[in-house]
PDB file of N, CA and C in Angstrom:
ATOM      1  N   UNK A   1     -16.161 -23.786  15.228  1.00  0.00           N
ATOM      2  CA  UNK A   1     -17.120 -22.732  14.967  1.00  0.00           C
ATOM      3  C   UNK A   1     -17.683 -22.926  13.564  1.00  0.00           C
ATOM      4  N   UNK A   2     -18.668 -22.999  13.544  1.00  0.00           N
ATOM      5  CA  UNK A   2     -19.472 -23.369  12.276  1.00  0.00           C
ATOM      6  C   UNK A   2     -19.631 -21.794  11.608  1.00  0.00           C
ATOM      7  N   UNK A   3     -19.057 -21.800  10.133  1.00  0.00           N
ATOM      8  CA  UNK A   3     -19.160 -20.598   9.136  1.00  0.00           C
ATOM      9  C   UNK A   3     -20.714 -20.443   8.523  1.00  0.00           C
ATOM     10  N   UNK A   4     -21.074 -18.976   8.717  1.00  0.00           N
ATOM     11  CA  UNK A   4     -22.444 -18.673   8.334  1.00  0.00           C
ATOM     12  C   UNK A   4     -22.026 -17.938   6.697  1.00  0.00           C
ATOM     13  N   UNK A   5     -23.059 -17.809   5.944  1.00  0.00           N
ATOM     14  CA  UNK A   5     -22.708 -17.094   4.779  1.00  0.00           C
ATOM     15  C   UNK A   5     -22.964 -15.522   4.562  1.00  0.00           C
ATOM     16  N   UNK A   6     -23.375 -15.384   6.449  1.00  0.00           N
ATOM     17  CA  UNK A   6     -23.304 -13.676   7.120  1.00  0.00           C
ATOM     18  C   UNK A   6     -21.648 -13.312   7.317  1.00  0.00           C
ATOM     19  N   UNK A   7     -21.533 -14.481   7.625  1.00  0.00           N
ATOM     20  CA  UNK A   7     -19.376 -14.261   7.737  1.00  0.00           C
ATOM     21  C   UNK A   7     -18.778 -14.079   6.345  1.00  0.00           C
ATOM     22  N   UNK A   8     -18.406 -13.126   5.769  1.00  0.00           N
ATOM     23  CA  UNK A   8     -18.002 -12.781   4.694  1.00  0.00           C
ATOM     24  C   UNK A   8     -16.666 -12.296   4.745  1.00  0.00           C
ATOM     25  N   UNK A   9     -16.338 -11.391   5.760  1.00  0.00           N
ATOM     26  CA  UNK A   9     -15.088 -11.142   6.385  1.00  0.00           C
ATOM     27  C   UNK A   9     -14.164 -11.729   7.372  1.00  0.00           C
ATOM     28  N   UNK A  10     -12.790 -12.392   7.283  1.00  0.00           N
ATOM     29  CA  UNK A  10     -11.916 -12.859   8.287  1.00  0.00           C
ATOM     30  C   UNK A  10     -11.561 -11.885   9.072  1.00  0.00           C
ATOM     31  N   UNK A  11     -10.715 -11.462   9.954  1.00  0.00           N
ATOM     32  CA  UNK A  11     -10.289 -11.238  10.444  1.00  0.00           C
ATOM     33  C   UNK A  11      -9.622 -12.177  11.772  1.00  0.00           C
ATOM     34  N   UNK A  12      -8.243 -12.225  11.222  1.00  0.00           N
ATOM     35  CA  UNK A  12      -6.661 -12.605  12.273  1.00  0.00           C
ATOM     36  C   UNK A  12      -6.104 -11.990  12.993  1.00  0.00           C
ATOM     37  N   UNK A  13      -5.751 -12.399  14.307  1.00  0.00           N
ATOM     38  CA  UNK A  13      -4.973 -11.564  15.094  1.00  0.00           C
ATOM     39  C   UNK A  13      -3.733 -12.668  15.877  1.00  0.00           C
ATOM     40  N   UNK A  14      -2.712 -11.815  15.553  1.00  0.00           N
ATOM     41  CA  UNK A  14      -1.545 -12.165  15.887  1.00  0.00           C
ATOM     42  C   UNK A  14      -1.209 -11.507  17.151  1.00  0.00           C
ATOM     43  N   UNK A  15      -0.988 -12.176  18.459  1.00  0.00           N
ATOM     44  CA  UNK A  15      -0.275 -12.219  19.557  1.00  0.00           C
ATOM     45  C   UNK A  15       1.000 -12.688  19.950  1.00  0.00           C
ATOM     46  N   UNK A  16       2.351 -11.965  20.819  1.00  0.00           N
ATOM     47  CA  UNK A  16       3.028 -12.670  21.356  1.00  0.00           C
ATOM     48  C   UNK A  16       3.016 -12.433  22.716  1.00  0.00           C
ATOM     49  N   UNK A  17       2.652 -13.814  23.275  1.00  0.00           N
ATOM     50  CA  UNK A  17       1.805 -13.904  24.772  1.00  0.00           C
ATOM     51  C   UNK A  17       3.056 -14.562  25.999  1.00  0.00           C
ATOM     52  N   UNK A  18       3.047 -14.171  26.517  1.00  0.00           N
ATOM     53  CA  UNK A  18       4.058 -14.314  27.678  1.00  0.00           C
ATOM     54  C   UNK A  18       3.438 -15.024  28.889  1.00  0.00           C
ATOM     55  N   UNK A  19       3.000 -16.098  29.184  1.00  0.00           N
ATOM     56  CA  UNK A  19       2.671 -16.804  30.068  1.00  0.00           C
ATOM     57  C   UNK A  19       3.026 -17.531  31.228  1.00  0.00           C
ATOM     58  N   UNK A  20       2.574 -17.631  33.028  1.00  0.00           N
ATOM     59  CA  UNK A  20       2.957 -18.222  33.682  1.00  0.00           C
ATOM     60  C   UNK A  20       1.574 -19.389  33.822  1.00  0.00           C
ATOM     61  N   UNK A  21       1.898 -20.782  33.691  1.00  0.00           N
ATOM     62  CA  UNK A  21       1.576 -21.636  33.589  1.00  0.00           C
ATOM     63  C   UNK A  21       1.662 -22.355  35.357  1.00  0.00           C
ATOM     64  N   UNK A  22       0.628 -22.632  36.191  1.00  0.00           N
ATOM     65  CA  UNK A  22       1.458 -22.879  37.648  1.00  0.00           C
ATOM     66  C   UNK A  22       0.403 -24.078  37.828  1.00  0.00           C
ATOM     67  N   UNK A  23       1.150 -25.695  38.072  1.00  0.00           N
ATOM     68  CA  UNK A  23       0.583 -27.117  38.384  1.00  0.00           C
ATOM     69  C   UNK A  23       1.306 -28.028  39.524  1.00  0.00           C
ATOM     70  N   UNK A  24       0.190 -28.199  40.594  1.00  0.00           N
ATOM     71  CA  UNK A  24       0.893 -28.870  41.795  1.00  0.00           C
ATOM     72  C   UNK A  24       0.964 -30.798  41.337  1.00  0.00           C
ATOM     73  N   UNK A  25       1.742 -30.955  42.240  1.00  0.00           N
ATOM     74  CA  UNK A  25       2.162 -32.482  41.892  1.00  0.00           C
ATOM     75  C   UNK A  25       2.558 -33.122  43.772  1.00  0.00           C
ATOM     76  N   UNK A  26       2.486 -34.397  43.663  1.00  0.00           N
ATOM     77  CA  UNK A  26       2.747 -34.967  44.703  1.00  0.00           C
ATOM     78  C   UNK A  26       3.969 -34.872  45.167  1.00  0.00           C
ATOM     79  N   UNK A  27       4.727 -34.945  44.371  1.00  0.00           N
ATOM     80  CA  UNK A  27       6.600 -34.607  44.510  1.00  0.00           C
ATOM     81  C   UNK A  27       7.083 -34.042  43.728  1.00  0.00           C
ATOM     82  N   UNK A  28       8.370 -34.233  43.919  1.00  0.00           N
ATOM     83  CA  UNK A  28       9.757 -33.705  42.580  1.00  0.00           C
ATOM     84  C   UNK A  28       9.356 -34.310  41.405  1.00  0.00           C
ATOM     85  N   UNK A  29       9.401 -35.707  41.771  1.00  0.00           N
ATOM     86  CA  UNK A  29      10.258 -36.681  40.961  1.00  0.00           C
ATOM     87  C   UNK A  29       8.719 -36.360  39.423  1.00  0.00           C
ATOM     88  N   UNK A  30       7.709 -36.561  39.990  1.00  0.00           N
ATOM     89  CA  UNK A  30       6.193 -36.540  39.149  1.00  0.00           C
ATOM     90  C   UNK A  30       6.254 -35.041  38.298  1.00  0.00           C
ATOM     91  N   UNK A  31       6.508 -34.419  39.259  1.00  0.00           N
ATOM     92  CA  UNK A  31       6.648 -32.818  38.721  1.00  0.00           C
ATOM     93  C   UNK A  31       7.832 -32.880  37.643  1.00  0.00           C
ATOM     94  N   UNK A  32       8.812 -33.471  37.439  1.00  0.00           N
ATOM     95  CA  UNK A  32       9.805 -33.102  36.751  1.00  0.00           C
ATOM     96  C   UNK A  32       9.971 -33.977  35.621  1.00  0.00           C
ATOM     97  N   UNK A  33       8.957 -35.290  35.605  1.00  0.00           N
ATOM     98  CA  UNK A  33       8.594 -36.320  34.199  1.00  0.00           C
ATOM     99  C   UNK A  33       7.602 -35.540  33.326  1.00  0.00           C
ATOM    100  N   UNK A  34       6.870 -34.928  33.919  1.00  0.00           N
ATOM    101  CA  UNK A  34       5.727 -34.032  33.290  1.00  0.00           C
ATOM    102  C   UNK A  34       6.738 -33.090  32.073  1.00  0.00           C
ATOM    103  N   UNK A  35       6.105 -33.338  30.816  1.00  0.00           N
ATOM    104  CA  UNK A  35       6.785 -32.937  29.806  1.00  0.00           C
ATOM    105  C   UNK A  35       5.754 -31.069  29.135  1.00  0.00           C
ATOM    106  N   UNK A  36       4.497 -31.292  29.475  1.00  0.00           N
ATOM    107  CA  UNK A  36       3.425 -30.140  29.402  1.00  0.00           C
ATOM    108  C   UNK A  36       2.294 -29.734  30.339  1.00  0.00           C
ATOM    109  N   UNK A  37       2.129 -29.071  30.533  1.00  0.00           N
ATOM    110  CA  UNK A  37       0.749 -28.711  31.505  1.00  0.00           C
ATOM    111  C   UNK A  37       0.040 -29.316  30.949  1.00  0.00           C
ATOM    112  N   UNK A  38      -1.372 -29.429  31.888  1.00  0.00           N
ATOM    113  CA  UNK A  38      -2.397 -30.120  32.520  1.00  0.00           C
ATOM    114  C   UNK A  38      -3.596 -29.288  31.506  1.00  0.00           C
ATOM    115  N   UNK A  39      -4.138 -29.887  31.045  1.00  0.00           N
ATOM    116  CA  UNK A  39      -5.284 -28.449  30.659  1.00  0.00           C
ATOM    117  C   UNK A  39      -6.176 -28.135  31.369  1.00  0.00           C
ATOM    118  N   UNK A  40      -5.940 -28.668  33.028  1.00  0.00           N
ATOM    119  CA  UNK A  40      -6.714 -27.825  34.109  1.00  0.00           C
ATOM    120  C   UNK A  40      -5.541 -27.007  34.904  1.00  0.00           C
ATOM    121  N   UNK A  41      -4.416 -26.649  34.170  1.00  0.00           N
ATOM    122  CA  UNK A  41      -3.242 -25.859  35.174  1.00  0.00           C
ATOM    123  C   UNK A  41      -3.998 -24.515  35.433  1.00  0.00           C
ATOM    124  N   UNK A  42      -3.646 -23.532  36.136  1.00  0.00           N
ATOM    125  CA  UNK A  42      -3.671 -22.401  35.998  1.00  0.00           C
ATOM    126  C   UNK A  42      -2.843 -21.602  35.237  1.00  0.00           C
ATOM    127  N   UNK A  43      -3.397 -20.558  34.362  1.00  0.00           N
ATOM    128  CA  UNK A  43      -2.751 -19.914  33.928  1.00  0.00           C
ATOM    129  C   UNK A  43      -3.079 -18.597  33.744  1.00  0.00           C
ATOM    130  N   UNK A  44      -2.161 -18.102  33.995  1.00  0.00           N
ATOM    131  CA  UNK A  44      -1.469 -16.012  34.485  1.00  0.00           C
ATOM    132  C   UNK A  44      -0.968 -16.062  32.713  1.00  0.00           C
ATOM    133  N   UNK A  45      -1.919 -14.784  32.124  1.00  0.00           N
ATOM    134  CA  UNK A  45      -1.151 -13.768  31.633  1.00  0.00           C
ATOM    135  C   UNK A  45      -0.259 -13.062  32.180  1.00  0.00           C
ATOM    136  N   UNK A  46       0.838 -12.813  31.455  1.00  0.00           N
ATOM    137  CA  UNK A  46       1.663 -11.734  32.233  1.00  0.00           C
ATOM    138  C   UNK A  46       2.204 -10.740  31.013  1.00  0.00           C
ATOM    139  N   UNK A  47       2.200 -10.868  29.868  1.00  0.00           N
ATOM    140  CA  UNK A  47       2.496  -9.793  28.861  1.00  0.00           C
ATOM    141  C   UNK A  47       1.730 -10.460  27.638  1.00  0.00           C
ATOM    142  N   UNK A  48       1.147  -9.256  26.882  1.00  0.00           N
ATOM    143  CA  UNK A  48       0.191  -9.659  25.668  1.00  0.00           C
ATOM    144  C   UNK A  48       0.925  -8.024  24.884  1.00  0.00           C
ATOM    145  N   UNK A  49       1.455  -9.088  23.892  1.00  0.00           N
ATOM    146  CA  UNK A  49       1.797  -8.026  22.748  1.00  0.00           C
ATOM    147  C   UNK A  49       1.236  -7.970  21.534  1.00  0.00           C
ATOM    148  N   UNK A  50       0.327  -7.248  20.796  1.00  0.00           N
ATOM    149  CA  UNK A  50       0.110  -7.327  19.940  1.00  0.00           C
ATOM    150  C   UNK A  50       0.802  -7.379  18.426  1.00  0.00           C
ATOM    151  N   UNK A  51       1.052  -8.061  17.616  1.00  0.00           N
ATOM    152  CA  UNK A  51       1.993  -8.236  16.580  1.00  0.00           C
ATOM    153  C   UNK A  51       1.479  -7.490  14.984  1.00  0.00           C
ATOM    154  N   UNK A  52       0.053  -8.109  14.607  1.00  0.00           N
ATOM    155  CA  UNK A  52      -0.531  -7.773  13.516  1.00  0.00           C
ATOM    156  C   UNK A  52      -1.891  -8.486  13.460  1.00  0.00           C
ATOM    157  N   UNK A  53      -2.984  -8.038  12.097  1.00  0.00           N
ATOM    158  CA  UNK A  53      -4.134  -8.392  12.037  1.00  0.00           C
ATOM    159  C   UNK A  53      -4.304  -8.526  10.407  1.00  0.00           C
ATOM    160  N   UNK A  54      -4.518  -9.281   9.979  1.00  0.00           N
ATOM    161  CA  UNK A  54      -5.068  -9.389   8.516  1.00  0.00           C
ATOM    162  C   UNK A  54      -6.864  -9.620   8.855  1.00  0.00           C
ATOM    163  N   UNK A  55      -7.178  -8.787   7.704  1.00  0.00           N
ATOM    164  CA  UNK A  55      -8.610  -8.722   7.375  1.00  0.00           C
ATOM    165  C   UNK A  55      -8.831  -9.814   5.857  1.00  0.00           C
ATOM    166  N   UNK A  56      -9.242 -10.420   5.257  1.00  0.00           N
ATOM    167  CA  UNK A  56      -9.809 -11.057   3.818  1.00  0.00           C
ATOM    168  C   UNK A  56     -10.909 -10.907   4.149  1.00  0.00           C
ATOM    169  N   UNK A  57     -11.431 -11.603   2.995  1.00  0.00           N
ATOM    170  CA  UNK A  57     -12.807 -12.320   2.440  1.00  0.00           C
ATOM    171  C   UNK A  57     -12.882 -13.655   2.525  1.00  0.00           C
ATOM    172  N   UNK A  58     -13.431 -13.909   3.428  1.00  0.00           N
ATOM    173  CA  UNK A  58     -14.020 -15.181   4.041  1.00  0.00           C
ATOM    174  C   UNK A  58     -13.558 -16.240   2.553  1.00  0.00           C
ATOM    175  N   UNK A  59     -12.940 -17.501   2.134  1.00  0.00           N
ATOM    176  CA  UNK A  59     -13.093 -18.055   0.988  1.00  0.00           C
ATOM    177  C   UNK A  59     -14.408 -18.936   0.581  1.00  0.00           C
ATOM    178  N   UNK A  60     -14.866 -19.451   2.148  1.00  0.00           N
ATOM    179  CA  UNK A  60     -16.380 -20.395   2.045  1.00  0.00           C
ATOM    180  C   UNK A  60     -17.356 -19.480   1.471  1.00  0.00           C
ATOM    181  N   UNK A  61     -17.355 -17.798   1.634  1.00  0.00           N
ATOM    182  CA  UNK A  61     -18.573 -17.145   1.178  1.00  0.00           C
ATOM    183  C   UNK A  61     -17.857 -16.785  -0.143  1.00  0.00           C
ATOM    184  N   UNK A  62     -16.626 -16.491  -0.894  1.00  0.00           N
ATOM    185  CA  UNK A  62     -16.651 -16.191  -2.210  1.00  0.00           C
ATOM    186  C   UNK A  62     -16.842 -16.964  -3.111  1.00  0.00           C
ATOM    187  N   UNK A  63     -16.901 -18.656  -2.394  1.00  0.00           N
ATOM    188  CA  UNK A  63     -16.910 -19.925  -3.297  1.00  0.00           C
ATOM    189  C   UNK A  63     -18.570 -19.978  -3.628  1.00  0.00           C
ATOM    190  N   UNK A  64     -19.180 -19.176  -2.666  1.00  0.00           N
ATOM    191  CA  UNK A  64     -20.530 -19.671  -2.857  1.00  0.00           C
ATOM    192  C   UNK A  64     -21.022 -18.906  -4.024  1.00  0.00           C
ATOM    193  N   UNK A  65     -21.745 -19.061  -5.041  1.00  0.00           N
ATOM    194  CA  UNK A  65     -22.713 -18.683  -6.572  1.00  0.00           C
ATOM    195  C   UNK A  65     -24.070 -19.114  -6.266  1.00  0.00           C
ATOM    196  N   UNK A  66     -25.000 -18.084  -6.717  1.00  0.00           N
ATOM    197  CA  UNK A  66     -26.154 -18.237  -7.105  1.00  0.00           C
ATOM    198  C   UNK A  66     -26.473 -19.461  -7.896  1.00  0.00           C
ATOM    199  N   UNK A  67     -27.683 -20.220  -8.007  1.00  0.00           N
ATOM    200  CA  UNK A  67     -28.244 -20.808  -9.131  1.00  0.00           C
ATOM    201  C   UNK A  67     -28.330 -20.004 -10.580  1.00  0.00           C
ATOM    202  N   UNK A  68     -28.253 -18.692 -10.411  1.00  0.00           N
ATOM    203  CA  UNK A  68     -28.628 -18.267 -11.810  1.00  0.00           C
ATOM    204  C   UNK A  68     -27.233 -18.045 -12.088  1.00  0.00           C
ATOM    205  N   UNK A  69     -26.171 -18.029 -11.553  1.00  0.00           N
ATOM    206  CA  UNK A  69     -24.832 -17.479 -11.985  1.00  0.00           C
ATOM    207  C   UNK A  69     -23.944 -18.965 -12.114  1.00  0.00           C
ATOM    208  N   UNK A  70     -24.528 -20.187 -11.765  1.00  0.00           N
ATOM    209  CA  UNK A  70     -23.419 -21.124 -11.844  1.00  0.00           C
ATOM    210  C   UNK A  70     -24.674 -21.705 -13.822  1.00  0.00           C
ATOM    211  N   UNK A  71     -25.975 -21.134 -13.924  1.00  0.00           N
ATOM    212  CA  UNK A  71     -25.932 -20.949 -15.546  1.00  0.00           C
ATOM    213  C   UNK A  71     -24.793 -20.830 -16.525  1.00  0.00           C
ATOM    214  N   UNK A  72     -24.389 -21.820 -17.947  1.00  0.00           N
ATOM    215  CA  UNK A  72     -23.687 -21.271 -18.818  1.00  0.00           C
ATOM    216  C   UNK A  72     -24.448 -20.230 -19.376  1.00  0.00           C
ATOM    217  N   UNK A  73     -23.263 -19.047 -20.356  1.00  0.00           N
ATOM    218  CA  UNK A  73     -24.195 -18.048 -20.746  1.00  0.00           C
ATOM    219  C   UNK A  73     -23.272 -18.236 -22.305  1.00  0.00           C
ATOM    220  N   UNK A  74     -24.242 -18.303 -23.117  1.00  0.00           N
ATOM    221  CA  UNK A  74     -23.842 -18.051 -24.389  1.00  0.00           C
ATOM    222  C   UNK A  74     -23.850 -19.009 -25.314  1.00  0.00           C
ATOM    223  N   UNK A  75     -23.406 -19.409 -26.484  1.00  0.00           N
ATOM    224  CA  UNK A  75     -23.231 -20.202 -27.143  1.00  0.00           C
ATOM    225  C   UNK A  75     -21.866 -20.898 -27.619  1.00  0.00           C
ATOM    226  N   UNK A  76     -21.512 -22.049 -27.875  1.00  0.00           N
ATOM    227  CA  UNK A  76     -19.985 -22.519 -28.437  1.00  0.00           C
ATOM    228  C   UNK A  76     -20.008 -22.275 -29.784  1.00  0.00           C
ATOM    229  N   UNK A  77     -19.238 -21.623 -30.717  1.00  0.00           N
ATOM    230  CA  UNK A  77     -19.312 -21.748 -31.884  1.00  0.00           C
ATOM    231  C   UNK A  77     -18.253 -22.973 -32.302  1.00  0.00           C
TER     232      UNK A  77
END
């Protein structure tokens, strides 16, 4: 997702998600070498808990300064 400098605010959300994951196979033996699902498996929610949410300030939009503000101001004595 590409950051706009309209995105000023984050916002995170923390889930603990309870999932049934369900992938057919030709046999046992194929089904049971398989170490992760398929990223065409099906998958069932079955419990969504919400945990927490932090809000910030975006850091790409606080890094950003004007031309007139990245100016030095003053003199070195």
């Amino acid at each position: 997702m590409r950051m706009s400098l309209e995105n000023k605010v984050q916002k995170d959300f923390y889930y603990d998600v309870r999932a049934k994951i369900t992938e057919f196979f030709s046999d046992a033996e194929v089904a049971a070498k398989k170490e992760q699902p398929d990223s065409e498996s099906k998958i069932e929610i079955l419990s969504l808990k919400m945990i927490k949410a932090n809000i910030k300030l975006n850091d790409k939009a606080n890094n950003v300064r004007s031309e007139e503000d990245q100016k030095p101001r003053g003199e070195a004595k």
